[in-house]
N, C-alpha and C. Protein backbone atom coordinates (compact mmCIF):
# COMPACT_ATOMS: atom_id res chain seq x y z
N UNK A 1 18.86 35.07 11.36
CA UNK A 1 17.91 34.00 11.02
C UNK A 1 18.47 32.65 11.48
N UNK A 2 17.44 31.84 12.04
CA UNK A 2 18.18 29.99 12.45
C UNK A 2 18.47 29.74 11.46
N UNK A 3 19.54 28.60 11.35
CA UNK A 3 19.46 27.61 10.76
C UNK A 3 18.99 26.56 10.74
N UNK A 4 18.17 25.82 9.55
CA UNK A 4 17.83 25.08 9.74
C UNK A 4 19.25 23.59 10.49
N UNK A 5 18.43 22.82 11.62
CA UNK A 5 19.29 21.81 12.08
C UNK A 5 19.18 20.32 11.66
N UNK A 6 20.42 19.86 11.33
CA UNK A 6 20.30 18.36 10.93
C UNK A 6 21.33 17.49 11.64
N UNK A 7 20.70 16.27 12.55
CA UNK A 7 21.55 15.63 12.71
C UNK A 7 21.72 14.54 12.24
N UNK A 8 23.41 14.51 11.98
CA UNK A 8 24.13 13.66 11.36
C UNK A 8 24.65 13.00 12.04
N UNK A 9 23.94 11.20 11.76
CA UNK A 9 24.71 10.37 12.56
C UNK A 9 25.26 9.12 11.57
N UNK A 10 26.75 9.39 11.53
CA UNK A 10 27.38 7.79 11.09
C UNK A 10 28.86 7.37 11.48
N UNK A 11 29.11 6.39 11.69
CA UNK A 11 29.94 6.29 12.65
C UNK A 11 31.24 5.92 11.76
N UNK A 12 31.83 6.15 10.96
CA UNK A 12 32.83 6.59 9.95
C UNK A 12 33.41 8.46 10.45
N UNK A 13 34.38 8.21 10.52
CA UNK A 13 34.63 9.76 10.95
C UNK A 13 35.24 10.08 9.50
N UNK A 14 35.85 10.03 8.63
CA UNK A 14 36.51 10.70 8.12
C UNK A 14 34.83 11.14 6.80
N UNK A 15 34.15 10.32 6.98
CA UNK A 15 32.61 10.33 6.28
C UNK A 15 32.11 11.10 6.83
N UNK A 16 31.88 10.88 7.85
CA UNK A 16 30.97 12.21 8.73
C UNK A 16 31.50 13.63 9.02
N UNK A 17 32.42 13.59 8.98
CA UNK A 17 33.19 14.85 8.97
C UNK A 17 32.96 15.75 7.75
N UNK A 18 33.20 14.46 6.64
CA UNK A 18 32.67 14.98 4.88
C UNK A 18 31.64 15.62 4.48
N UNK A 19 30.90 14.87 5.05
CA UNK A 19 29.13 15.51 5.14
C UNK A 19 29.07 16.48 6.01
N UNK A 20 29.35 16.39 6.95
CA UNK A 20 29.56 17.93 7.99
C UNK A 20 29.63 18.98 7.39
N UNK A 21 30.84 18.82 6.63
CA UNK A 21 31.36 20.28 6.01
C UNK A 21 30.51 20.58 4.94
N UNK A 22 30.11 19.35 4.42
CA UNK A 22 29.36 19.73 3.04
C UNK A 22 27.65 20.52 3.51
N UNK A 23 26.97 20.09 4.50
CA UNK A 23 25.75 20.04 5.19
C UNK A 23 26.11 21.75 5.51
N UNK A 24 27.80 21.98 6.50
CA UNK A 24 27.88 23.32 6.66
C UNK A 24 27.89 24.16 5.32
N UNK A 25 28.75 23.76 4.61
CA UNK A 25 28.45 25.05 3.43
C UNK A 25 27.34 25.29 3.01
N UNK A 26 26.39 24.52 2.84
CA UNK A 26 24.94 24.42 2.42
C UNK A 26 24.14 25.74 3.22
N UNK A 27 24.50 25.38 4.42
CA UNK A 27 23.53 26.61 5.73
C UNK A 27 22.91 26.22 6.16
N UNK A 28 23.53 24.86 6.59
CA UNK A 28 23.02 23.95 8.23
C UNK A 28 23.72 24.18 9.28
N UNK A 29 22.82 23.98 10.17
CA UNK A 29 23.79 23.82 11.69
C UNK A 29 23.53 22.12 11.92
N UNK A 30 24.76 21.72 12.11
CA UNK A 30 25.04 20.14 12.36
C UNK A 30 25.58 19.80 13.61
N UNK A 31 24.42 18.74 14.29
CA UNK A 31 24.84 18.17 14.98
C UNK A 31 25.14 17.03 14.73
N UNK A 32 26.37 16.20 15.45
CA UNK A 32 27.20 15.20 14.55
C UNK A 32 27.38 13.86 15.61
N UNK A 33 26.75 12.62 15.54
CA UNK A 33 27.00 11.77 16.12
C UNK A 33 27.53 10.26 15.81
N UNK A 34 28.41 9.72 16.47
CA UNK A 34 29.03 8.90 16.03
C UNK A 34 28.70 7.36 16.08
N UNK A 35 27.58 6.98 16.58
CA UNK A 35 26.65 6.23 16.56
C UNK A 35 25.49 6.38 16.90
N UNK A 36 24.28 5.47 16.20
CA UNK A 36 22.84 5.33 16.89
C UNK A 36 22.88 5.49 18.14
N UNK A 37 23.53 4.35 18.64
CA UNK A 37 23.09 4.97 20.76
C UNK A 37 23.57 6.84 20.82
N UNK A 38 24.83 7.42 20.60
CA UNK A 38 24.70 8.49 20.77
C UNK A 38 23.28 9.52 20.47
N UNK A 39 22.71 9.17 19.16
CA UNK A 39 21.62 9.93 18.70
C UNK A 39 20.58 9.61 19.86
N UNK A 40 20.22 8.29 20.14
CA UNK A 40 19.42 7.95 20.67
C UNK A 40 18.64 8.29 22.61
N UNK A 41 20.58 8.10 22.72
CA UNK A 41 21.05 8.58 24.47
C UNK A 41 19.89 10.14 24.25
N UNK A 42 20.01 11.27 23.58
CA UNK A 42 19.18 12.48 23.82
C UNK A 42 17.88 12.62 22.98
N UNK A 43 17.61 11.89 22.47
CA UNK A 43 16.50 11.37 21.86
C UNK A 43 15.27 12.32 22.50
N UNK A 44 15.30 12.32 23.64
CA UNK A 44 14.03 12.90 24.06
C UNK A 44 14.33 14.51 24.26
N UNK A 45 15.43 15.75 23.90
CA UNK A 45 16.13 16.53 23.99
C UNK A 45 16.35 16.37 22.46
N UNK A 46 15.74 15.77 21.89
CA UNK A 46 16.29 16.59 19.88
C UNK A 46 16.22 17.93 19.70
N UNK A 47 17.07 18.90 19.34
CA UNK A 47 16.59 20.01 18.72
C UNK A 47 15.49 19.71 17.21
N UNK A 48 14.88 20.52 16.91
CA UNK A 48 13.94 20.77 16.16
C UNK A 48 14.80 20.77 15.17
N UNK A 49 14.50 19.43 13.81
CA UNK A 49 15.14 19.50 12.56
C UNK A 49 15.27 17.74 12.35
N UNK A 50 15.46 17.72 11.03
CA UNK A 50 15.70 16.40 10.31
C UNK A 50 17.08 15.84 11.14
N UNK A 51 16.98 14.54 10.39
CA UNK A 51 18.04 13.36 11.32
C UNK A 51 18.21 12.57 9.32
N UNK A 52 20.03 12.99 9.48
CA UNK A 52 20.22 12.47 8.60
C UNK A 52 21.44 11.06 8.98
N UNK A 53 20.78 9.65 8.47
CA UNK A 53 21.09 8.47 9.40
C UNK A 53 21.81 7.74 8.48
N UNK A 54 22.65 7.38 9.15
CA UNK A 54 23.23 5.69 8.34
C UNK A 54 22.83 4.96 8.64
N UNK A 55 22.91 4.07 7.73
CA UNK A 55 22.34 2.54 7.60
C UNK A 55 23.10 1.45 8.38
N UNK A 56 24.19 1.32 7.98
CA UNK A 56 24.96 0.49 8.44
C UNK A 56 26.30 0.75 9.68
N UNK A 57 25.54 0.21 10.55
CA UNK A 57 26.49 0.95 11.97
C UNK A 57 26.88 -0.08 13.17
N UNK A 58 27.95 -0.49 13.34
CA UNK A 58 27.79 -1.40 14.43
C UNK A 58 27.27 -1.61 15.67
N UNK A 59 27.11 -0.48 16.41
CA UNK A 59 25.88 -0.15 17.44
C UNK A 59 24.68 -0.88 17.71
N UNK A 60 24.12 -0.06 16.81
CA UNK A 60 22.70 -0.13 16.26
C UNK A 60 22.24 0.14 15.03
N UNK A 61 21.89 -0.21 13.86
CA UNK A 61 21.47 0.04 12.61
C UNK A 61 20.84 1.04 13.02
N UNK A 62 20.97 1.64 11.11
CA UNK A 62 19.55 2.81 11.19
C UNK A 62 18.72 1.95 11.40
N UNK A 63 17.85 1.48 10.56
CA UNK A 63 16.78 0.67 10.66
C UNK A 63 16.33 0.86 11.96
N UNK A 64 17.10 -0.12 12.96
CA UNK A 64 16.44 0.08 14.50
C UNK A 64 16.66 1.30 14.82
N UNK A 65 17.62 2.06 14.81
CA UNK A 65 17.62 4.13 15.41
C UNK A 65 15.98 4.38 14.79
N UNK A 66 15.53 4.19 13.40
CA UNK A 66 14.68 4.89 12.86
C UNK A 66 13.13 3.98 13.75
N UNK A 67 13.32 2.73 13.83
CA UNK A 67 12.56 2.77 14.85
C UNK A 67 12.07 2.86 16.23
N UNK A 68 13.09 2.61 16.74
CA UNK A 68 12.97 3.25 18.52
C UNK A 68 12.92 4.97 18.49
N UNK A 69 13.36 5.62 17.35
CA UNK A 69 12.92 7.15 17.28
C UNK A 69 11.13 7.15 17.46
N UNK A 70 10.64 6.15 16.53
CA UNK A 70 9.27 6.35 16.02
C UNK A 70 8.61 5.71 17.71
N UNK A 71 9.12 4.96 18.15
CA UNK A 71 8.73 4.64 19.52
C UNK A 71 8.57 5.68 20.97
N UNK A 72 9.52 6.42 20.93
CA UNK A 72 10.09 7.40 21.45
C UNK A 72 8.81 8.73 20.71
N UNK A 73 8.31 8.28 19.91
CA UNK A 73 7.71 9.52 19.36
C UNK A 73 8.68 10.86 19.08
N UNK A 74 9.50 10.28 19.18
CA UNK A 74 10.54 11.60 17.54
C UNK A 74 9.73 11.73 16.20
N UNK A 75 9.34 12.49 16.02
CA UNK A 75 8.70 12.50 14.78
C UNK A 75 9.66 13.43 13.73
N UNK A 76 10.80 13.52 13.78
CA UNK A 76 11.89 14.64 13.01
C UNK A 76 12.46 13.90 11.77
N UNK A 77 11.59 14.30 10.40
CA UNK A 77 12.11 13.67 9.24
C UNK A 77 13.28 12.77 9.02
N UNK A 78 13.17 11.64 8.86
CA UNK A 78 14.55 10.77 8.63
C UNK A 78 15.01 10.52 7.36
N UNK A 79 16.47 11.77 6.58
CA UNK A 79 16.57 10.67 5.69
C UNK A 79 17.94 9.51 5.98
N UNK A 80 17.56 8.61 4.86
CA UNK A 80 18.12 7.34 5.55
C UNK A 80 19.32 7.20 4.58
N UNK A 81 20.85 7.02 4.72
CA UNK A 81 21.96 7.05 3.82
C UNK A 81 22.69 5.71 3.70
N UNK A 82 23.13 5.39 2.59
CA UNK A 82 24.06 4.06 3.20
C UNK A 82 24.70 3.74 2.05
N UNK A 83 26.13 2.68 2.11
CA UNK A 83 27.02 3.24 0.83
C UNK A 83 27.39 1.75 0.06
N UNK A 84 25.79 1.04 0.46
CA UNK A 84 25.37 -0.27 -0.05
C UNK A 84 24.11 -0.20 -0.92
N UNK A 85 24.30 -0.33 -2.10
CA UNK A 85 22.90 -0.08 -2.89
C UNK A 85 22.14 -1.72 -2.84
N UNK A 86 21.34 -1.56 -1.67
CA UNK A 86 20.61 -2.58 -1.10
C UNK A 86 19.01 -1.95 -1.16
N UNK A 87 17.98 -2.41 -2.38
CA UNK A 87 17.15 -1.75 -2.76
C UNK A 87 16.02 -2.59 -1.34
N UNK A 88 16.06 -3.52 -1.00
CA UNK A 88 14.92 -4.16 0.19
C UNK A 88 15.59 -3.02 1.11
N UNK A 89 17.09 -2.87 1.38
CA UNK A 89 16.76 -1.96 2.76
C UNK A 89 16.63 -0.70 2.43
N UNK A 90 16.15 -0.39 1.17
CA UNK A 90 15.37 1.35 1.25
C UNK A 90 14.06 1.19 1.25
N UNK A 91 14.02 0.12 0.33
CA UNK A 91 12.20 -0.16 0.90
C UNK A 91 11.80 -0.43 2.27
N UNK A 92 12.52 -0.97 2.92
CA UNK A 92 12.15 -0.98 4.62
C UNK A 92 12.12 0.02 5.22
N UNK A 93 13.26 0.75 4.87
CA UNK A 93 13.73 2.29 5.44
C UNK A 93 12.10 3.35 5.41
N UNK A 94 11.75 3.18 3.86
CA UNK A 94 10.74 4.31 3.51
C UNK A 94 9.59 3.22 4.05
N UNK A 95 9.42 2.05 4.50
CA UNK A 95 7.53 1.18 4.87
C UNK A 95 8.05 2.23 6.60
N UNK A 96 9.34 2.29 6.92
CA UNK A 96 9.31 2.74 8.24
C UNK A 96 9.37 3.80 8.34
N UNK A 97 9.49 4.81 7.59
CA UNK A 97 8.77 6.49 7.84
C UNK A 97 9.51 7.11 7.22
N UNK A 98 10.81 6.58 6.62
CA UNK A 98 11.53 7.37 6.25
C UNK A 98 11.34 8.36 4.92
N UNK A 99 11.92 9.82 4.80
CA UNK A 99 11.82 10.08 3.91
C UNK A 99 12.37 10.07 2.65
N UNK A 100 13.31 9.84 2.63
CA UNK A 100 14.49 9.61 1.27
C UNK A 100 15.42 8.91 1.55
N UNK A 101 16.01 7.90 0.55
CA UNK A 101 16.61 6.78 0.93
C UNK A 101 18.39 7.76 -0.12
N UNK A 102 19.38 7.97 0.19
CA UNK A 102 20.54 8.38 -0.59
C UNK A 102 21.33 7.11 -0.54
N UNK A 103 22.08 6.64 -1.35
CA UNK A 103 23.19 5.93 -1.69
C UNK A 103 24.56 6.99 -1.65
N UNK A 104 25.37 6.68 -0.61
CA UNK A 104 26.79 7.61 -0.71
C UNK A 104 27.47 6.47 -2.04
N UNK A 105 28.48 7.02 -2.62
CA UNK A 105 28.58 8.89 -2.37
C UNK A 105 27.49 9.42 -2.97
N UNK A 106 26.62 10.28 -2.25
CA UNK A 106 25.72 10.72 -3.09
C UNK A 106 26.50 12.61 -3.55
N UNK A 107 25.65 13.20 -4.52
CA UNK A 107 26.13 14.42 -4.87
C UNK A 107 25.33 14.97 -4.09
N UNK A 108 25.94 16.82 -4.10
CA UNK A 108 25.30 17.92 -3.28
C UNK A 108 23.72 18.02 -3.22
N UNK A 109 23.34 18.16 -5.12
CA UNK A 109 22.42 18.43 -5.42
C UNK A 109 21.17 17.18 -4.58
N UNK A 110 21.54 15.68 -4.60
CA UNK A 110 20.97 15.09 -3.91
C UNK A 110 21.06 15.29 -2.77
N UNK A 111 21.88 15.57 -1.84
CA UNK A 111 21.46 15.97 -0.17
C UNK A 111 20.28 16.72 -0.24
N UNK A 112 20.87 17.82 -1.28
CA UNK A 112 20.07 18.91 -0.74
C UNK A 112 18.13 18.63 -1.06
N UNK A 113 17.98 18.35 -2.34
CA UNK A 113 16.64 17.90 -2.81
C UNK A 113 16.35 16.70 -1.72
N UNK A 114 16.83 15.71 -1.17
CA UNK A 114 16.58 15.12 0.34
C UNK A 114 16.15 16.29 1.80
N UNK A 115 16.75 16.82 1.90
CA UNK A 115 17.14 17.40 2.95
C UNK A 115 15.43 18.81 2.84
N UNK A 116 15.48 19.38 2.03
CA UNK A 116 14.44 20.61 1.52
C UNK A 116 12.91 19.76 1.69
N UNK A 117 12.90 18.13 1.10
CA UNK A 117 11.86 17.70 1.47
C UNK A 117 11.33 17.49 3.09
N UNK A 118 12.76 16.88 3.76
CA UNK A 118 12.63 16.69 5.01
C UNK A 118 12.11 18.07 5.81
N UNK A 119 12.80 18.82 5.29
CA UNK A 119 12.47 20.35 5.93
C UNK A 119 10.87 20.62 5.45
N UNK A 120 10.70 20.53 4.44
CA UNK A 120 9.03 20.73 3.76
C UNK A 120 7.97 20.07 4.84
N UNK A 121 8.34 19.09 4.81
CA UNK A 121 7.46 17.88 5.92
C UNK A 121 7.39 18.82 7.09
N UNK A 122 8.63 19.16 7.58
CA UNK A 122 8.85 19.46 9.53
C UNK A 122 8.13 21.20 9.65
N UNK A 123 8.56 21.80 8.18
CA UNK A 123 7.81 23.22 8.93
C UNK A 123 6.73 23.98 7.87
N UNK A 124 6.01 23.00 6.66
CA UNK A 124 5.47 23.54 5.43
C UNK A 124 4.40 22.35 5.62
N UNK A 125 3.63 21.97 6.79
CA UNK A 125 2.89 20.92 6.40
C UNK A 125 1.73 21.01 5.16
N UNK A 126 1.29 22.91 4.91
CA UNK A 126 0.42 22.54 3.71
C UNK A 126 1.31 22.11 2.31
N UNK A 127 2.45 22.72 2.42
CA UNK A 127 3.81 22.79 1.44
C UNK A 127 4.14 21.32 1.30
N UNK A 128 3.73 20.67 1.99
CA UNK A 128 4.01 19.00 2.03
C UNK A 128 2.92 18.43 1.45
N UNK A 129 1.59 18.52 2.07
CA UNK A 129 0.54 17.71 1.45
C UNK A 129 0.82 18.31 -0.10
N UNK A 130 0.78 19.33 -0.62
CA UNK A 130 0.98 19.61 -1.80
C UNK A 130 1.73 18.89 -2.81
N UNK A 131 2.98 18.67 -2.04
CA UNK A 131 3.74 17.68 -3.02
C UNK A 131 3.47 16.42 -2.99
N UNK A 132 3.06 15.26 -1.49
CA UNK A 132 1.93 14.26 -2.07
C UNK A 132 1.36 14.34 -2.86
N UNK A 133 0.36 15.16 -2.76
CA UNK A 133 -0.70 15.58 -4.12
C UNK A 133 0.09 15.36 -5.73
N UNK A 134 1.08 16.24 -6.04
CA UNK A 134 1.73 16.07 -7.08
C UNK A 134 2.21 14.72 -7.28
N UNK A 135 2.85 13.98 -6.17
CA UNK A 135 2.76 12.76 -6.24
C UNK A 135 2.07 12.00 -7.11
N UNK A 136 0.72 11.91 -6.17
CA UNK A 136 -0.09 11.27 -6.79
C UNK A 136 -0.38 11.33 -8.28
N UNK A 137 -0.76 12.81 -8.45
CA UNK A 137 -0.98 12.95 -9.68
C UNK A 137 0.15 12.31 -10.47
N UNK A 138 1.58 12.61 -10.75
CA UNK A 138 2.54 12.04 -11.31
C UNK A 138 2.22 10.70 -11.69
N UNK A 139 1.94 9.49 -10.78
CA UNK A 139 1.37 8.50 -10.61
C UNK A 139 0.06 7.96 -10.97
N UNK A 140 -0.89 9.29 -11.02
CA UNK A 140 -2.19 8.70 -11.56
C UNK A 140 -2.46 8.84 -13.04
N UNK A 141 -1.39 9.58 -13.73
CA UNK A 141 -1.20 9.77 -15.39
C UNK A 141 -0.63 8.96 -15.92
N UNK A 142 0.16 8.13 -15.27
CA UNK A 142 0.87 6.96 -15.95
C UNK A 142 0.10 5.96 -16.42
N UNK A 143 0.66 5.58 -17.84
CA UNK A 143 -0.36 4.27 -18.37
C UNK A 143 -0.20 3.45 -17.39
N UNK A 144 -1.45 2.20 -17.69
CA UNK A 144 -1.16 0.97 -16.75
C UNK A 144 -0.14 0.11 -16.53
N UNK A 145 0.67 -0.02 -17.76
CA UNK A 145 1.76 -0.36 -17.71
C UNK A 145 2.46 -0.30 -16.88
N UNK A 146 3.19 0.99 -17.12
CA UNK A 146 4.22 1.88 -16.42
C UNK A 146 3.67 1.92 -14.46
N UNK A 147 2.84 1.94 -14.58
CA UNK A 147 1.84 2.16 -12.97
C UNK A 147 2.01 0.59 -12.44
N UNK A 148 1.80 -0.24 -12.87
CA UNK A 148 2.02 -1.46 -12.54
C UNK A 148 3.44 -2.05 -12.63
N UNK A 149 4.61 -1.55 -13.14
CA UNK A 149 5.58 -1.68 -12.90
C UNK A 149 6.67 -1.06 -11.79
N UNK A 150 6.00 0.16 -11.67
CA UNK A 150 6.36 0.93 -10.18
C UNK A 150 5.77 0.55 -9.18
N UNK A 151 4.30 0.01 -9.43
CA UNK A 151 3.96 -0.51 -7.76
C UNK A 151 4.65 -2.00 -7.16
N UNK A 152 4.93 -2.78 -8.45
CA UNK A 152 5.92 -3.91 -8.34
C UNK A 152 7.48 -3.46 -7.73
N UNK A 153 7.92 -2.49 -8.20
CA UNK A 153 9.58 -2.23 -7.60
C UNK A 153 9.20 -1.85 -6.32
N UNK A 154 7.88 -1.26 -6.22
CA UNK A 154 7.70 -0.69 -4.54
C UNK A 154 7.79 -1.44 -4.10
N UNK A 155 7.20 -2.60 -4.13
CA UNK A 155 7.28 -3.93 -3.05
C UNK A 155 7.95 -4.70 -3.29
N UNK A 156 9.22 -4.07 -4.44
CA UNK A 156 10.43 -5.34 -3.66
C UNK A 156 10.95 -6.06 -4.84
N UNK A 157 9.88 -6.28 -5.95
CA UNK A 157 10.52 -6.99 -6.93
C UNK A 157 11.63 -6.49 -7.91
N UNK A 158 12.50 -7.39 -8.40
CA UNK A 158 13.37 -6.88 -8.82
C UNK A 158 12.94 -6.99 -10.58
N UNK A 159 13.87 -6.36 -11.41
CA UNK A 159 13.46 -6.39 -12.79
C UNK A 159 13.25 -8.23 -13.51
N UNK A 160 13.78 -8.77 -13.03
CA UNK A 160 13.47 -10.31 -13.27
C UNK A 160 12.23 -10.80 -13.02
N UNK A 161 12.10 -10.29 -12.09
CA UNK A 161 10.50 -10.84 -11.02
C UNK A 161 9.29 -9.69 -11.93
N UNK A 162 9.48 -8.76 -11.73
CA UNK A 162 8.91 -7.80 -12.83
C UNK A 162 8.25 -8.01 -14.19
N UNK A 163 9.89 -8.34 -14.73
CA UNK A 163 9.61 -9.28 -15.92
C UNK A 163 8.46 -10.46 -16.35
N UNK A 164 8.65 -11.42 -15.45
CA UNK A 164 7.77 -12.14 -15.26
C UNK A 164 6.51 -12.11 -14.76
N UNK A 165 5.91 -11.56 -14.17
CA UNK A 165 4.91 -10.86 -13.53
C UNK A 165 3.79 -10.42 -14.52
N UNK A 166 4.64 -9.72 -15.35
CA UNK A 166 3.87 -9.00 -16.22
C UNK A 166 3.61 -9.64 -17.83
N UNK A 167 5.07 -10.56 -17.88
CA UNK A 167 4.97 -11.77 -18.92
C UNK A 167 5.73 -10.95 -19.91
N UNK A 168 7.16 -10.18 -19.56
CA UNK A 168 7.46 -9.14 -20.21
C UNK A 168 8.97 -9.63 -20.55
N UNK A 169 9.85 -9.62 -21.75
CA UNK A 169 11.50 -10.15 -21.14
C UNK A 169 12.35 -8.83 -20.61
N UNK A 170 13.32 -9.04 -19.96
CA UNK A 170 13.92 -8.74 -19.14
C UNK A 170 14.27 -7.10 -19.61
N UNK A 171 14.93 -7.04 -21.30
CA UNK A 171 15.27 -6.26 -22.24
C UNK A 171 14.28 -4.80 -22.30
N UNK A 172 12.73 -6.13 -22.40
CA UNK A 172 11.58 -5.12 -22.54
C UNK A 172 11.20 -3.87 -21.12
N UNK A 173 11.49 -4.70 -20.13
CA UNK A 173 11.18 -4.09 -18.78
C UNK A 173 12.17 -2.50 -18.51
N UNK A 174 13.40 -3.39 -18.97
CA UNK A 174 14.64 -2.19 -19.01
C UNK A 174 14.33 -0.54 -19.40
N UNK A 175 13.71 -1.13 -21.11
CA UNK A 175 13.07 0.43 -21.37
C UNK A 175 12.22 0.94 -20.92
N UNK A 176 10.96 -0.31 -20.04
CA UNK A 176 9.50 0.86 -19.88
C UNK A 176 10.29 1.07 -18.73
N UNK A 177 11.10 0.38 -17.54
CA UNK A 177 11.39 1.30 -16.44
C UNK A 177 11.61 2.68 -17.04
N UNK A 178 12.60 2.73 -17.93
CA UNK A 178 13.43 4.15 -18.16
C UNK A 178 12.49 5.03 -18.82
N UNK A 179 11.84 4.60 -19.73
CA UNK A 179 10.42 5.45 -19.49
C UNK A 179 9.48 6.33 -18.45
N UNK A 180 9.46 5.06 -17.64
CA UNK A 180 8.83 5.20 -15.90
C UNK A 180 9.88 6.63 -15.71
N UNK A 181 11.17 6.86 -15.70
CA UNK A 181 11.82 7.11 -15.21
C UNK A 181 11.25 8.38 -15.47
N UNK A 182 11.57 8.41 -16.49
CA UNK A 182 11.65 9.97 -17.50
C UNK A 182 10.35 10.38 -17.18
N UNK A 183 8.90 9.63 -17.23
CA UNK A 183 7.64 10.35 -16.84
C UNK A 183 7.51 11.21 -15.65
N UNK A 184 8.67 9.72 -14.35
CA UNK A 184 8.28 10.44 -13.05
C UNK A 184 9.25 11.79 -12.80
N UNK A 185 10.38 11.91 -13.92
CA UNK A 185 11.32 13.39 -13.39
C UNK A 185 12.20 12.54 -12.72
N UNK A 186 12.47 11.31 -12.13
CA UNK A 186 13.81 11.13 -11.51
C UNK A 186 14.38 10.01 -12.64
N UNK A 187 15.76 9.77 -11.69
CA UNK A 187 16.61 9.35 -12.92
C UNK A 187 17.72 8.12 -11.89
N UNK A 188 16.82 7.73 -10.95
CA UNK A 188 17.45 6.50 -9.79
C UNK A 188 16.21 5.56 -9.33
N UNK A 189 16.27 4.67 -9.17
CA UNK A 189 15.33 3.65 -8.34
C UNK A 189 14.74 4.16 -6.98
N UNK A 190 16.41 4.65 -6.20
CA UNK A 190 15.64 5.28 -4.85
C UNK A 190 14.50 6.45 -5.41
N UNK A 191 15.07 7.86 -5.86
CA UNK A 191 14.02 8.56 -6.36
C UNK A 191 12.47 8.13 -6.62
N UNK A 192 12.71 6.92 -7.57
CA UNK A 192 11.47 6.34 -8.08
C UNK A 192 10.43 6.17 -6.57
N UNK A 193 11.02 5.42 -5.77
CA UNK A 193 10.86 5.20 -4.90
C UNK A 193 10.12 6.07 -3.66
N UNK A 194 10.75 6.91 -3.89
CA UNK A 194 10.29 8.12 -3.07
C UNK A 194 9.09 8.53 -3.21
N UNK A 195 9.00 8.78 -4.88
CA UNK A 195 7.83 9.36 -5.64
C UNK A 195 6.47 8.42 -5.19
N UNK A 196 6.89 7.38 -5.45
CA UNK A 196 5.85 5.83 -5.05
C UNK A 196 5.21 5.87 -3.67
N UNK A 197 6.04 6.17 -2.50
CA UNK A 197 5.62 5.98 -1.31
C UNK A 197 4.80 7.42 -1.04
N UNK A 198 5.50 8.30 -1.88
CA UNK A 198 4.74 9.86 -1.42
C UNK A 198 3.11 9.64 -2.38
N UNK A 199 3.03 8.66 -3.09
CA UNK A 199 1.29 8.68 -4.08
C UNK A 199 0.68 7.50 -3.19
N UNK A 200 1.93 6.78 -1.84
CA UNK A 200 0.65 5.78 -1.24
C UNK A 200 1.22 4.44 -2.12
N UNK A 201 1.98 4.07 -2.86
CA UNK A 201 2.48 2.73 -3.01
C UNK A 201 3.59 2.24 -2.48
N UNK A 202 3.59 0.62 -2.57
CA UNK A 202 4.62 0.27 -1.60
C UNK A 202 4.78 0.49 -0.26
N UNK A 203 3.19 0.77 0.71
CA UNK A 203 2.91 1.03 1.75
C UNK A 203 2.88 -0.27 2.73
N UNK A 204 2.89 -1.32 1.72
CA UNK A 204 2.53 -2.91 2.23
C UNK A 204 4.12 -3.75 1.91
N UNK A 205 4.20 -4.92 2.37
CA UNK A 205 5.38 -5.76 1.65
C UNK A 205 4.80 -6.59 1.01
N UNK A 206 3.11 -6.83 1.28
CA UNK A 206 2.67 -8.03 0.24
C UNK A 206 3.04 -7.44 -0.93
């Protein structure tokens, strides 16, 4: 049977090597590159499979890899990694196609729930609309509250801005996020995040 293929590009070796091995025990075949231009140089020659990217690279950012891919018409699931919890650049990451935003160090269990979606997308497209769907739904049960406080983190605001927005103090916001949290099943901002862009929010930066 193939393996499913993922390439891994970040230009840290003793990191990429980490994930290598970890990606191999899993029951990937990894291809491993040490910067954006490398990924990019065969770009039109991808094997069939997700592209798992760093963010921060002296080269070329993900950011730009993930868009000259989309230029190039690569269409091979991107998730996007980086070991800066910088919540605007996961929201940019996911307005630009990406599918899951990880913060290293991330754990196994997160690659892998990243990685199974990316795969869902590339060879389960009814297996995909399905989980939009759940998406949504997730999203369309939430009081107004809670629904209006996730479409606010989608676009960027932070719990201060939030706060205010809604005319809420800072304390108060804390719990309905963690509420939010617990309704949507994840238990991180990126997650949240994910969930948001897969029901269609946070599609805009207004």
């Amino acid at each position: 049977m193939t393996r499913p293929v993922v390439h891994l590009v970040d230009d840290e070796d003793p990191v990429r090597r980490s994930i290598q091995l970890m990606l191999k025990v899993m029951g990937y075949d990894v291809l491993a590159y040490d910067s954006g231009t490398a990924l990019l140089a065969g770009a039109d020659a991808l094997k069939p499979g997700c592209i798992l990217l760093d963010l921060r690279m002296p080269d070329v950012d993900g950011l730009e890899v993930q868009r000259r891919l989309r230029r190039a018409a690569v269409d091979s699931p991107i998730v996007m990694m980086s070991g800066h919890g910088d919540l605007a650049v996961a929201l940019q990451a996911m307005r630009d196609g990406a599918i899951a935003f990880l913060e290293k160090p991330f754990a196994k269990s997160a690659l892998k729930q990243a990685l199974d979606l990316a795969f869902l997308k590339l060879l389960d497209p009814a297996g995909y609309r399905a989980y939009l769907e759940e998406a949504s739904d997730k999203v369309a049960v939430l009081d107004p509250a809670a629904r209006a406080i996730l479409g606010h983190i989608a676009r960027g605001a932070s719990n201060d801005g939030v706060a205010a927005m809604l005319g809420l103090s800072p304390p108060a916001i804390d719990v309905a996020r963690a509420r939010l949290f617990s309704d949507l099943g994840v238990d991180s901002v990126t997650d949240a995040l994910r969930v948001a862009f897969a029901a269609g929010l946070g599609l805009s930066s207004e």
